[in-house]
Protein backbone atom coordinates (compact mmCIF):
# COMPACT_ATOMS: atom_id res chain seq x y z
CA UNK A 1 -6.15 20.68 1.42
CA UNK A 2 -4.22 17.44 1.68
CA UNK A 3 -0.51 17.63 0.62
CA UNK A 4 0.85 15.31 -2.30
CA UNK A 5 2.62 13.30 0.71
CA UNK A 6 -0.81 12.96 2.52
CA UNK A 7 -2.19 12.33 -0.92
CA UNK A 8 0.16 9.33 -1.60
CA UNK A 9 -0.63 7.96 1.58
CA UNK A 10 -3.90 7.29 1.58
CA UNK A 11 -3.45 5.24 -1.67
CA UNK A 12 -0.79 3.34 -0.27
CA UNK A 13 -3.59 2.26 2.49
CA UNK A 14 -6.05 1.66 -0.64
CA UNK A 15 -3.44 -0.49 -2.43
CA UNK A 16 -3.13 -2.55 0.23
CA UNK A 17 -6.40 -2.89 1.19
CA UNK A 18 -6.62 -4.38 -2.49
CA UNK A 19 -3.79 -7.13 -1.34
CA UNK A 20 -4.84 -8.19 1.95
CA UNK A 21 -8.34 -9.00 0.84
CA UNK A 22 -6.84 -10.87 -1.92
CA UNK A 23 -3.99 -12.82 0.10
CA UNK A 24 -1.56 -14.23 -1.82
CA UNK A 25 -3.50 -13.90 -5.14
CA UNK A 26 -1.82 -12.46 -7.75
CA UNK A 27 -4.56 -9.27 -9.14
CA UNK A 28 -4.64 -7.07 -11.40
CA UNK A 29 -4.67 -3.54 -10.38
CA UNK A 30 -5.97 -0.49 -12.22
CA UNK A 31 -5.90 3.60 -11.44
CA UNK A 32 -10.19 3.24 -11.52
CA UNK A 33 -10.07 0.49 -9.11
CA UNK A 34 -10.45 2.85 -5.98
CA UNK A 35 -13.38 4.79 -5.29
CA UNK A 36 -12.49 7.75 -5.53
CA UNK A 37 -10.81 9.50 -8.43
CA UNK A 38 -6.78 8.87 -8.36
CA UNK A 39 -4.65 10.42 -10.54
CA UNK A 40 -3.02 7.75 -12.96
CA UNK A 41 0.73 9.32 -12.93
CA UNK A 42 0.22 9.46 -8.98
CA UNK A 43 -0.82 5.97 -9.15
CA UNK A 44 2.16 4.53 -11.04
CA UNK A 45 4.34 6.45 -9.03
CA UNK A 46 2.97 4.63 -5.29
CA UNK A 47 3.15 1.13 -7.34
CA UNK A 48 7.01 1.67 -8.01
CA UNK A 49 7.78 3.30 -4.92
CA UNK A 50 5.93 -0.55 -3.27
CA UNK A 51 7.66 -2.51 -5.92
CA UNK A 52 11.02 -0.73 -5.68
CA UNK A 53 10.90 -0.90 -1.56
CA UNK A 54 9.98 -4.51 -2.04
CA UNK A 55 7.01 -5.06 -0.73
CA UNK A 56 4.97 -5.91 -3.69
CA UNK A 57 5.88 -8.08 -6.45
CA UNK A 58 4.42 -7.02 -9.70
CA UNK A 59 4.37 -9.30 -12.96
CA UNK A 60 4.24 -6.52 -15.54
CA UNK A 61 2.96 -3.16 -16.02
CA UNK A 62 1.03 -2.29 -19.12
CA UNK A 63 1.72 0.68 -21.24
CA UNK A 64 -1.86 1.69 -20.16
CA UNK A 65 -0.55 2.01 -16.42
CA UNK A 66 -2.21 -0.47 -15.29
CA UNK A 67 -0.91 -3.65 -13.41
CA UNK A 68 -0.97 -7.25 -13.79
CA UNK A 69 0.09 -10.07 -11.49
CA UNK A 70 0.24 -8.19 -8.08
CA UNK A 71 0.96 -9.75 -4.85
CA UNK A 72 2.46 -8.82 -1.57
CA UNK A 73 6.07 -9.93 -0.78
CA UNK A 74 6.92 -11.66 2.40
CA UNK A 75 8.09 -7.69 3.36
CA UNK A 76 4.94 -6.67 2.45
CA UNK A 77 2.40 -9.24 4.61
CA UNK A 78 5.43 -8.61 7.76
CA UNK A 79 4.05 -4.56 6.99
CA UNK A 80 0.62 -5.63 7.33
CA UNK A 81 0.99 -8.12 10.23
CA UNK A 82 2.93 -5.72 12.34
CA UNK A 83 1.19 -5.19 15.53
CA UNK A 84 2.86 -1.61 15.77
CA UNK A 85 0.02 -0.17 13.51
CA UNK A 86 -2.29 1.07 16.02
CA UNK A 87 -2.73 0.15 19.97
CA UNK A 88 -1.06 -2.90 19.06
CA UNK A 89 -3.31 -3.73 16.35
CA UNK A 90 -2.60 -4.93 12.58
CA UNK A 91 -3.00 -3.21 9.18
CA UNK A 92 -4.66 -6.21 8.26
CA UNK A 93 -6.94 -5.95 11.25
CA UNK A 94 -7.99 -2.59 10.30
CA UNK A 95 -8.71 -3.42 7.10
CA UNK A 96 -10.66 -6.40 8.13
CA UNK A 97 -12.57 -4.56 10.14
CA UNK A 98 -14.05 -2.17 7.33
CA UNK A 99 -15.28 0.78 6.50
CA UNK A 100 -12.23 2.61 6.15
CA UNK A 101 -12.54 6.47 6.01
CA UNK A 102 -9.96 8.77 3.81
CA UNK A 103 -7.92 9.30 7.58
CA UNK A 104 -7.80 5.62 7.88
CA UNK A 105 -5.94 4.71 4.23
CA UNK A 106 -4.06 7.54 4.89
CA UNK A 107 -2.55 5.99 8.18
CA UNK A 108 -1.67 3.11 6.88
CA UNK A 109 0.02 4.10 4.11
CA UNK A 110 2.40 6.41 6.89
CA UNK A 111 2.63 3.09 8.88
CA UNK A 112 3.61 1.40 5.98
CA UNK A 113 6.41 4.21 5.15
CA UNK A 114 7.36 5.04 8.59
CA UNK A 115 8.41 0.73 8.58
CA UNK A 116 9.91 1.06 5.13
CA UNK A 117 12.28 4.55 6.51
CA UNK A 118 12.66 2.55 10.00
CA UNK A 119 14.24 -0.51 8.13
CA UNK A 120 16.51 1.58 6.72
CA UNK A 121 17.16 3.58 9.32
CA UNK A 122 18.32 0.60 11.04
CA UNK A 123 20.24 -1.00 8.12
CA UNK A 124 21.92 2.23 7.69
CA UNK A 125 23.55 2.34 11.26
């Protein structure tokens, strides 16, 4: 049984998955936008852990949960483009290249917030 870290994770990969194939476009983005089932309250909760780390910019969020206006940050596309993902390849590679399993979303979402804790890390001393 995947853990609620594992969990949250994989839909940070699905999330961006979402952005990259939309570039710079601003989208809307809903809990029943991903294929399988996600949990709405789990949902919010990855969308303000991205927004608060900075690497999405989000226009508003409805009282329904949902999303409006969503877009990577110049943070966010530096997470994707980083060619520390895997053997020197990018998220947005990955993604690119399709078919993405459940293991796959979940590593990038813990590339995503190993960069996000190694930022800080650094800025922290």
């Amino acid at each position: 049984m995947a853990s609620e870290l594992d969990a949250s994770f994989e839909l940070i990969g699905r999330v961006f998955e979402k952005l990259i194939k939309a570039g710079l476009r601003k989208i809307p983005l809903h809990a029943h936008d991903f294929e399988q089932e996600v949990d709405r309250i789990l949902f919010r909760d990855v969308m303000s852990f991205l927004k608060d780390e900075g690497l999405i910019r989000v226009g508003a969020e409805l009282v329904s949960g949902d999303y409006v206006f969503v877009q990577l940050t110049g943070a966010g596309i530096a997470a994707v483009e980083s060619q520390k993902f895997e053997n020197c390849k990018t998220v947005r590679s990955e993604v690119e290249r399709g078919n993405l399993s459940s293991e796959a979303y979940g590593r990038i979402g813990a590339f995503v917030g190993g960069l996000i804790g190694g930022a800080t890390t650094a800025l922290g001393g």
